[in-house]
Protein backbone atom coordinates (compact mmCIF):
# COMPACT_ATOMS: atom_id res chain seq x y z
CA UNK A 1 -41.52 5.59 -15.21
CA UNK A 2 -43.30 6.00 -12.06
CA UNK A 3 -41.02 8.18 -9.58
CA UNK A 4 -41.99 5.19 -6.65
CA UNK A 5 -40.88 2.41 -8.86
CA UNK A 6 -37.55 4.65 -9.66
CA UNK A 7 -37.14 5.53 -6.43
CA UNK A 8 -37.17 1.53 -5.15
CA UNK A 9 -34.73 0.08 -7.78
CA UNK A 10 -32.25 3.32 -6.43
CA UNK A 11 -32.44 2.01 -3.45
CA UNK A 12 -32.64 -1.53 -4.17
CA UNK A 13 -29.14 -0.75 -6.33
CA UNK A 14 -27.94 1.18 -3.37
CA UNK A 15 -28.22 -1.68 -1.18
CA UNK A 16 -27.37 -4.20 -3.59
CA UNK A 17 -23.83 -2.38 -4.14
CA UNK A 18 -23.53 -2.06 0.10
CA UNK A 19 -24.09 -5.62 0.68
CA UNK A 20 -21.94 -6.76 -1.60
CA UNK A 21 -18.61 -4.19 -0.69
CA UNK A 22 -19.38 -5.41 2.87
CA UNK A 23 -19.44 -9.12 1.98
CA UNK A 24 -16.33 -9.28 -0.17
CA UNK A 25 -14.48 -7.62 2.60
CA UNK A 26 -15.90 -9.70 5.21
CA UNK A 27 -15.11 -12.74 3.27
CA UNK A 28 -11.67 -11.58 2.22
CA UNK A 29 -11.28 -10.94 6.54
CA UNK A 30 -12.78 -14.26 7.54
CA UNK A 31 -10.35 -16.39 5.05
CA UNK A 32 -7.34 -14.50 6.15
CA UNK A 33 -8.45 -14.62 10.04
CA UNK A 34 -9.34 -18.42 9.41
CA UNK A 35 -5.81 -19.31 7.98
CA UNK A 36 -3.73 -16.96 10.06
CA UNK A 37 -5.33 -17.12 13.66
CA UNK A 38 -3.26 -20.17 14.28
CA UNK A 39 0.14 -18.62 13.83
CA UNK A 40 -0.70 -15.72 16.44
CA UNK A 41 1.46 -15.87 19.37
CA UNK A 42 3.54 -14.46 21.54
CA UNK A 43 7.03 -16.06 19.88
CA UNK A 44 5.17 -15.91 16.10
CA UNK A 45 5.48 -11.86 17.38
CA UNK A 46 8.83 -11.84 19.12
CA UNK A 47 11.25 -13.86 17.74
CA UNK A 48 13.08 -14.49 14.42
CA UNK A 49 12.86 -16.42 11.49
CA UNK A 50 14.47 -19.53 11.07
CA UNK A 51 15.99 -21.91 8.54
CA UNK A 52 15.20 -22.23 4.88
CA UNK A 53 11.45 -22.23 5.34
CA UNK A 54 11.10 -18.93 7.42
CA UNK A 55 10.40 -21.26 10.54
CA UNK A 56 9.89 -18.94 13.76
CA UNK A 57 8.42 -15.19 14.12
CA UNK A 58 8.26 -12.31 12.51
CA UNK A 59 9.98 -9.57 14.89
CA UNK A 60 12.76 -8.25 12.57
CA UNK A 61 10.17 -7.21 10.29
CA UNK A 62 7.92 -5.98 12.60
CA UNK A 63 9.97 -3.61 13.56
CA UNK A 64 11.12 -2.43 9.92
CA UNK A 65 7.82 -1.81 8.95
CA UNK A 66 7.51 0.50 11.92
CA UNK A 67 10.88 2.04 11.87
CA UNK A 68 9.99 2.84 8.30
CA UNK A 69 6.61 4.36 8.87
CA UNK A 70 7.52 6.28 11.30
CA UNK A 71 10.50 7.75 9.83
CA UNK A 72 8.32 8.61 6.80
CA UNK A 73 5.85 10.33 9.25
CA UNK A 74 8.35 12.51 10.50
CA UNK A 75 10.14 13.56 7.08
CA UNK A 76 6.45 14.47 5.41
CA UNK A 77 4.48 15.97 8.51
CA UNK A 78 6.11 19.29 8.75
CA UNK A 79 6.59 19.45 5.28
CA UNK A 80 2.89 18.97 4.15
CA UNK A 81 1.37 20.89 7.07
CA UNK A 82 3.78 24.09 6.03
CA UNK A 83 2.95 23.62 2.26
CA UNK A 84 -0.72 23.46 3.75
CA UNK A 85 -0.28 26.88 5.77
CA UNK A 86 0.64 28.53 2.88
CA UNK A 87 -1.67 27.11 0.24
CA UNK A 88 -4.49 28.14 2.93
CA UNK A 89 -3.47 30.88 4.20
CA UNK A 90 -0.67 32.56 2.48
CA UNK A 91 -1.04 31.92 -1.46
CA UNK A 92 -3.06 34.38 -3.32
CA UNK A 93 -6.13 31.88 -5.31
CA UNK A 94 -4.73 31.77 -8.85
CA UNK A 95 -3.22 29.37 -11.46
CA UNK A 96 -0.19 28.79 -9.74
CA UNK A 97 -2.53 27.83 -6.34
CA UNK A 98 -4.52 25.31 -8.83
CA UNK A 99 -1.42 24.06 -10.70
CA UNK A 100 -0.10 22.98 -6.70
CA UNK A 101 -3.60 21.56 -5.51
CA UNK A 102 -3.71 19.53 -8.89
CA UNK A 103 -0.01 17.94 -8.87
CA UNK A 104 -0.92 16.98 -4.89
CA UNK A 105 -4.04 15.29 -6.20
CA UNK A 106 -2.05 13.51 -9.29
CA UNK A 107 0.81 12.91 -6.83
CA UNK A 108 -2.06 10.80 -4.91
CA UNK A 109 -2.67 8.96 -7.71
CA UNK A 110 0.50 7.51 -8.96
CA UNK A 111 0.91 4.09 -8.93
CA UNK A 112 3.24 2.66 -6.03
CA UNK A 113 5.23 0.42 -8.09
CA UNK A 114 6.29 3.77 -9.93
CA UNK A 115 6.81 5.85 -6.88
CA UNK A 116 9.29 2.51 -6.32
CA UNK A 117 11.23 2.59 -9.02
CA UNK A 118 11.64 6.34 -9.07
CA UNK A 119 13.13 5.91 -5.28
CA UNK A 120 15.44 3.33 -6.30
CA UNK A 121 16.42 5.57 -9.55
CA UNK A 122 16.87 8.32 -7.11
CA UNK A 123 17.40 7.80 -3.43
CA UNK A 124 18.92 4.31 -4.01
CA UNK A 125 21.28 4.90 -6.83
CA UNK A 126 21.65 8.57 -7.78
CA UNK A 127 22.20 10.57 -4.12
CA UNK A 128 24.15 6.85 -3.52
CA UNK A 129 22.15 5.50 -0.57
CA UNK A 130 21.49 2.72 -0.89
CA UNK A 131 18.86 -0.11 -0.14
CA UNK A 132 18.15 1.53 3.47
CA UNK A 133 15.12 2.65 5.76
CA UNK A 134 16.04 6.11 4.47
CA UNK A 135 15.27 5.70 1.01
CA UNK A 136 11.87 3.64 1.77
CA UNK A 137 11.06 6.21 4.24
CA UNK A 138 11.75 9.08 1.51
CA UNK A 139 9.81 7.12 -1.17
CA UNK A 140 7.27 6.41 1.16
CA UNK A 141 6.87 9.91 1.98
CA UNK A 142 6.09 10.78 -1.76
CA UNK A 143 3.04 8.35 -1.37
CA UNK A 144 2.04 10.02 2.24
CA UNK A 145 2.31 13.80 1.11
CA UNK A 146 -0.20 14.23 -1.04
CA UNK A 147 -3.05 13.18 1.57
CA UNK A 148 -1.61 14.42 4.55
CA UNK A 149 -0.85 17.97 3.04
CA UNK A 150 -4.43 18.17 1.51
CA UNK A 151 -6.45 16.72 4.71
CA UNK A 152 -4.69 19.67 6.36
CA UNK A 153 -5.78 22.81 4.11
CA UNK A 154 -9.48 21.13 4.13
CA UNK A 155 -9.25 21.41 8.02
CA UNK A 156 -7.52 24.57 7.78
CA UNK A 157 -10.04 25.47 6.01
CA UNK A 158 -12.89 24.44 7.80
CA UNK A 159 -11.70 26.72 10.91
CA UNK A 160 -14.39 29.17 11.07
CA UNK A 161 -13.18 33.02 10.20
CA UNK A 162 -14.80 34.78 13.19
CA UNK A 163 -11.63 33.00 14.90
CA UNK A 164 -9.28 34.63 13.04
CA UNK A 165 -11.39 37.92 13.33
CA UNK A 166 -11.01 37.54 16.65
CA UNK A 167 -7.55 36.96 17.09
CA UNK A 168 -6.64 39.89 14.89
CA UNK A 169 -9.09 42.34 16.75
CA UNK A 170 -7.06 41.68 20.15
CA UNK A 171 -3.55 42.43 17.82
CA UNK A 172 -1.91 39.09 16.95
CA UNK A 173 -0.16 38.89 13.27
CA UNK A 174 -0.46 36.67 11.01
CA UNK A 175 1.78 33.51 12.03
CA UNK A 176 0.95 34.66 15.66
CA UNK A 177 -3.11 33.77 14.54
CA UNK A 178 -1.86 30.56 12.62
CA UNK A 179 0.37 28.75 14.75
CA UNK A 180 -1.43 29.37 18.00
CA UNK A 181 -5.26 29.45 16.60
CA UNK A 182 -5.99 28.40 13.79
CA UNK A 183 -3.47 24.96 13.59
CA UNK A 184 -4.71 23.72 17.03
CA UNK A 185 -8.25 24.05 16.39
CA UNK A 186 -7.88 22.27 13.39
CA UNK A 187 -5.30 19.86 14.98
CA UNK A 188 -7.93 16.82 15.30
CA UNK A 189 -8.48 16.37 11.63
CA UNK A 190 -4.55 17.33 11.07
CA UNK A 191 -4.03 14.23 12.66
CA UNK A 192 -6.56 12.39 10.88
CA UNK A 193 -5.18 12.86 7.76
CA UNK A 194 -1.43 11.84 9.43
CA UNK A 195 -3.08 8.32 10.62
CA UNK A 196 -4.98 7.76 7.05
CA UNK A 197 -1.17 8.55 5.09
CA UNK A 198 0.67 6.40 7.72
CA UNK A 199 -1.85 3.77 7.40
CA UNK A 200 -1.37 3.30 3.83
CA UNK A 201 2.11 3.41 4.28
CA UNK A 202 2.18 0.08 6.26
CA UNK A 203 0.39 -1.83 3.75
CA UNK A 204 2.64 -0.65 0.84
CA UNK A 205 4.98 -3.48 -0.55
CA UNK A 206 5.97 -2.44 -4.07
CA UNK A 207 7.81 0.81 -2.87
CA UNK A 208 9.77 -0.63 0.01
CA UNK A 209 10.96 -3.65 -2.02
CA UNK A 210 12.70 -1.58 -4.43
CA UNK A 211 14.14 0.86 -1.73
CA UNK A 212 14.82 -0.79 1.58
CA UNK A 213 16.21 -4.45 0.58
CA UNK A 214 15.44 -8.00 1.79
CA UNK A 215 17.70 -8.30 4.68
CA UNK A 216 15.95 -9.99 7.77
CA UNK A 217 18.05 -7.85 10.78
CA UNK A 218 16.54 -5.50 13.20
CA UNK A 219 17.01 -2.01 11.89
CA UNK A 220 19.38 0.60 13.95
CA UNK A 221 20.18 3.43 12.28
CA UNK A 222 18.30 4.95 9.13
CA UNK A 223 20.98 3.83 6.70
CA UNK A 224 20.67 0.26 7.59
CA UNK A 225 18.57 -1.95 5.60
CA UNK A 226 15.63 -4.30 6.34
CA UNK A 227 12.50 -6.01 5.48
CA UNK A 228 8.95 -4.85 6.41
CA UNK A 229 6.04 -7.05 7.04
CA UNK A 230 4.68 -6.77 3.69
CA UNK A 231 8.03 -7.73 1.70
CA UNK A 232 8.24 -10.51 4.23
CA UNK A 233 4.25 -11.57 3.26
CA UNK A 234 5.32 -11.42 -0.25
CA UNK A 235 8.39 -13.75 -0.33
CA UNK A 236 6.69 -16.56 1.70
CA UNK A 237 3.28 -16.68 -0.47
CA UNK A 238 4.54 -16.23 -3.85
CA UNK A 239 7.45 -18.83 -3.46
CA UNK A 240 5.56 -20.82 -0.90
CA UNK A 241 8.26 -21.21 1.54
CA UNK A 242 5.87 -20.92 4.23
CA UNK A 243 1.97 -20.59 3.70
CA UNK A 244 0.82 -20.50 7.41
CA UNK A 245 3.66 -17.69 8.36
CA UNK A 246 2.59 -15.49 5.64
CA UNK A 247 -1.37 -15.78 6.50
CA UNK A 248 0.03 -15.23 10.12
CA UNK A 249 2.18 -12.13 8.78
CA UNK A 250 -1.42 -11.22 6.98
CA UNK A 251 -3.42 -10.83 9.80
CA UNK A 252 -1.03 -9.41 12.02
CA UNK A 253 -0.52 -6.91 9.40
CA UNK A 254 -4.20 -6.42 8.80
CA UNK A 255 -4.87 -5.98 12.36
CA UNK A 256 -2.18 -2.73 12.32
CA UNK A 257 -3.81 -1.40 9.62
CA UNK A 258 -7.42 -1.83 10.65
CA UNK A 259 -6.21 0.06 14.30
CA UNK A 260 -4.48 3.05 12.01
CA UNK A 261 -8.20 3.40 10.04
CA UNK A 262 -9.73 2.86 13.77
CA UNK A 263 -7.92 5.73 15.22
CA UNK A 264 -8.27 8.12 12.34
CA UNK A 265 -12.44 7.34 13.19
CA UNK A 266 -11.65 8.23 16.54
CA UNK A 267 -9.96 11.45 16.45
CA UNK A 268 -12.38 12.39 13.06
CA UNK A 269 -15.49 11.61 15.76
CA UNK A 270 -14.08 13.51 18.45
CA UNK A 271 -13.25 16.75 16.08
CA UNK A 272 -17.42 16.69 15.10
CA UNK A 273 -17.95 16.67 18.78
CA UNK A 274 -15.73 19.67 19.71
């Protein structure tokens, strides 16, 4: 076959394939703005729900789904950034070094509803818990590793050596060269990776619903229970108790999502500048 005629149904695949991811998205965006752009307001945001049908706002679970994701943030950050350091910079290249990359990158993979049941086998049940923003957050956090801890050896990575060089020619150790050089220059895409894992925490349902609980109530401490947006979003569409709340609870819950993606652009951008 003539390389211009292969070269033209490539492309013409290639944009095919584009066209299409962009219009399914756009059309899955439209139908959810159409049916949920009516329910935005200020007391859809900041009040309660009400009654039998779920009359009222959303707020309780607003807040849940932030408590939890934030809590989760701050159990896997240091965690995954450490395991990071030392996978980078500490761990001889071997087996062992592949075994850890590999079980991060299955880790990644596993289904949510299983991370879900294996938090309510474990957090919820086993170390006694209970149904509580700890146990989502910890669950959550198994979900959140994996990506944050491997978006940080990549930028770790991607630090250039003459830095290091550097540092050790004017006599700083190690940890001195680490913590003080190498971690803040690659702090941009560090954070990247943070805003990616936190963002897919928000739109996770199946592990939250098996570890936090149903209760609409405005979260307090980390043992208390509660019900984040997406839990909320399920219960009203698949038992139709309210249609228009739960495209309402949709959008709203699209639109925090599409600002975590937006600000993991931003800070990815701004590293390629510096």
């Amino acid at each position: 076959m003539n390389k211009n005629v292969t070269n033209a149904i490539a492309l013409t695949l290639l944009w095919v394939s584009a066209i299409t991811t962009v219009a399914v998205l756009g059309t899955v965006i439209l139908y959810v703005v159409y049916n949920g752009i009516g329910e935005l307001s200020p007391a859809f945001i900041f009040t309660w729900p009400e009654g039998v049908a779920a009359e009222g706002g959303i707020w309780p679970t607003i807040v849940s789904t932030m408590y939890v994701t934030a809590l989760a943030m701050v159990i896997v950050t240091p965690i995954a950034i450490l395991a990071a350091v030392y996978l980078a910079e500490y761990a001889v290249q071997g087996r062992l070094v592949g075994t850890i990359r590999f079980a991060a990158d299955s880790l990644a993979s596993v289904p949510s509803i299983v991370m879900g049941l294996f938090g309510l086998a474990l957090f919820v049940e086993a170390a006694g818990i209970g149904f509580s923003m700890l146990s989502a957050a910890l669950a959550l956090s198994f979900l959140m590793l994996p990506i944050v801890m491997r978006t940080t050896e990549e930028a770790i990575r991607a630090v250039p050596k003459y830095i290091r060089w550097g540092s050790y020619g004017l006599g700083a150790t190690k940890w001195q060269t680490v913590s003080r050089i190498v971690l803040p220059a690659a702090m941009p895409r560090i954070i990247t990776g943070i805003i990616l894992a936190t963002g897919r925490a928000v739109g996770e349902t199946a592990v939250v619903i098996y570890t936090m609980g149903q209760a609409i109530n405005l979260p307090v401490t980390p043992l208390d229970s509660g019900r984040p947006m997406t839990v909320h979003l399920y219960l009203l569409a698949m038992e139709g108790i309210n249609l228009p709340a739960a495209y309402g609870t949709a959008l709203l819950l699209m639109i925090l999502i599409l600002a975590f993606n937006l600000g993991a652009r931003y800070f990815l951008r701004r590293n390629r500048k510096v």
